[in-house]
N, C-alpha and C. Protein backbone atom coordinates (compact mmCIF):
# COMPACT_ATOMS: atom_id res chain seq x y z
N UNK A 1 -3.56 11.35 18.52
CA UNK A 1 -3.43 12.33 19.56
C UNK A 1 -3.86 11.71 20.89
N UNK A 2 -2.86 12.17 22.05
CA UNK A 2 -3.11 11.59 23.24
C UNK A 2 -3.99 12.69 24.28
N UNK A 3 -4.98 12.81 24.84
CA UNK A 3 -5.41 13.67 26.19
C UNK A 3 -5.84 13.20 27.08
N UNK A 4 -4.85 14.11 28.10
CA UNK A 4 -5.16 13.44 29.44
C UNK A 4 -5.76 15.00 30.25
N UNK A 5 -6.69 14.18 31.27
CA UNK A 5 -7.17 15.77 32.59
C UNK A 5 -6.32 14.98 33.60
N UNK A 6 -5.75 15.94 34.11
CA UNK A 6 -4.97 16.15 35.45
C UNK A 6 -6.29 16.35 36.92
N UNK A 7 -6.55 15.37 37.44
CA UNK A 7 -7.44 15.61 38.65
C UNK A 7 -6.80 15.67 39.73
N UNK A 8 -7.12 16.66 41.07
CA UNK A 8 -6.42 16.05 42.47
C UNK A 8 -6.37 17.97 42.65
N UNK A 9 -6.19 17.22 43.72
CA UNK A 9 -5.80 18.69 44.66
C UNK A 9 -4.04 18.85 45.16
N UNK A 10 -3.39 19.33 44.77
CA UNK A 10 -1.79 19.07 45.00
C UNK A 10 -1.39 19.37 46.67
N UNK A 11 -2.50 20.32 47.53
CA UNK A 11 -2.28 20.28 48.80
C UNK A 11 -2.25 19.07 49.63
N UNK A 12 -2.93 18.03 49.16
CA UNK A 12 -3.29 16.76 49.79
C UNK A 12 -2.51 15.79 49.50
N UNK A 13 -1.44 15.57 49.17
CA UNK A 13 -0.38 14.43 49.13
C UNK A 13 -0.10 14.29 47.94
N UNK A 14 -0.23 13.02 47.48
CA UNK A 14 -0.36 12.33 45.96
C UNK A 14 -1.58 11.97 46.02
N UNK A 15 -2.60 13.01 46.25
CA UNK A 15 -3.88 13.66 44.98
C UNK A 15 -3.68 14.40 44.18
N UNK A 16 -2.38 14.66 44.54
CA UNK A 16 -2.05 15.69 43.36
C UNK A 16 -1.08 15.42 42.39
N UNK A 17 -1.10 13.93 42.36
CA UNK A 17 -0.57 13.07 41.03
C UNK A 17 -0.85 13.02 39.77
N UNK A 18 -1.86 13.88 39.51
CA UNK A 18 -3.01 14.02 38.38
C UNK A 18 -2.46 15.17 37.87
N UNK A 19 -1.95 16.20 37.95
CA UNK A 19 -2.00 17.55 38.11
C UNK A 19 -0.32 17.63 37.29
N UNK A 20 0.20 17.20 38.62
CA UNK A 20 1.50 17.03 37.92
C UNK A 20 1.94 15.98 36.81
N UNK A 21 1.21 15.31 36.78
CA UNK A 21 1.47 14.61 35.55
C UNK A 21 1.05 15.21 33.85
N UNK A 22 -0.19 15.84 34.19
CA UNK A 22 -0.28 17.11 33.25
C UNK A 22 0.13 17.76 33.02
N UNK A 23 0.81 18.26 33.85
CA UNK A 23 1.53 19.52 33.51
C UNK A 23 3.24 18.85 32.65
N UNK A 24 3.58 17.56 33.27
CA UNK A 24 4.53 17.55 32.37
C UNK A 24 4.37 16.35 31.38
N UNK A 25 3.52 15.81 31.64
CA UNK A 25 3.08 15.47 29.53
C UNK A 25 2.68 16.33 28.59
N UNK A 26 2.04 17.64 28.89
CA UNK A 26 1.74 18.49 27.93
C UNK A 26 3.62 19.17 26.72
N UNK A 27 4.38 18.88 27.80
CA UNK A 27 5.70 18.94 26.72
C UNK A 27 6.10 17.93 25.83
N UNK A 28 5.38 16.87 25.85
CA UNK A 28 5.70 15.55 25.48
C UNK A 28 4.71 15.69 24.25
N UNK A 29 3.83 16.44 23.73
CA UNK A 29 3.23 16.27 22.52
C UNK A 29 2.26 15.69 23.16
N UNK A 30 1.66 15.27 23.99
CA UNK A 30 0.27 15.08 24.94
C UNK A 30 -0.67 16.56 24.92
N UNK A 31 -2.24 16.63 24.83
CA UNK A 31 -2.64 17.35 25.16
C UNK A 31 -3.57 16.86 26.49
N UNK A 32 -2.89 18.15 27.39
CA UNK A 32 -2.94 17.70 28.71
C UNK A 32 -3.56 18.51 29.02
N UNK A 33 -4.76 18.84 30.37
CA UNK A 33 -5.77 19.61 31.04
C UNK A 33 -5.15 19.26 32.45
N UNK A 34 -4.66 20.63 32.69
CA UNK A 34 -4.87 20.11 34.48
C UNK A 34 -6.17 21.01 35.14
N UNK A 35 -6.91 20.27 35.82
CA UNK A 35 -7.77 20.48 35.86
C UNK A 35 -8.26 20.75 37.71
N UNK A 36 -7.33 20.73 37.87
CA UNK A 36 -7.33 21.05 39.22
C UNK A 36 -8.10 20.13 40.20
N UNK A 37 -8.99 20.25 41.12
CA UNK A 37 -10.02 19.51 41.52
C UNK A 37 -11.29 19.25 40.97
N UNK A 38 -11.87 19.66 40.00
CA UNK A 38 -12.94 19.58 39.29
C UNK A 38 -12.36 19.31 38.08
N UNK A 39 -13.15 18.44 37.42
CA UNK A 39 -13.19 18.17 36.07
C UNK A 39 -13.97 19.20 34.91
């Protein structure tokens, strides 16, 4: 099993590279956390 946290703030550019990447590995059989700005 793979997990990833999604960190970043998505208002701020690509800080919010974290976020979106969570959100679409979690379809991929990844368990994914986006986690917004806090961990």
């Amino acid at each position: 099993m793979h997990l990833l946290f999604g960190i970043g703030n998505p208002l701020r550019g690509d800080d919010g590279a974290g976020n979106h990447v969570a959100r679409h590995l979690s379809a991929d059989g990844w368990m994914a956390v986006d986690c917004g700005t806090a961990p």
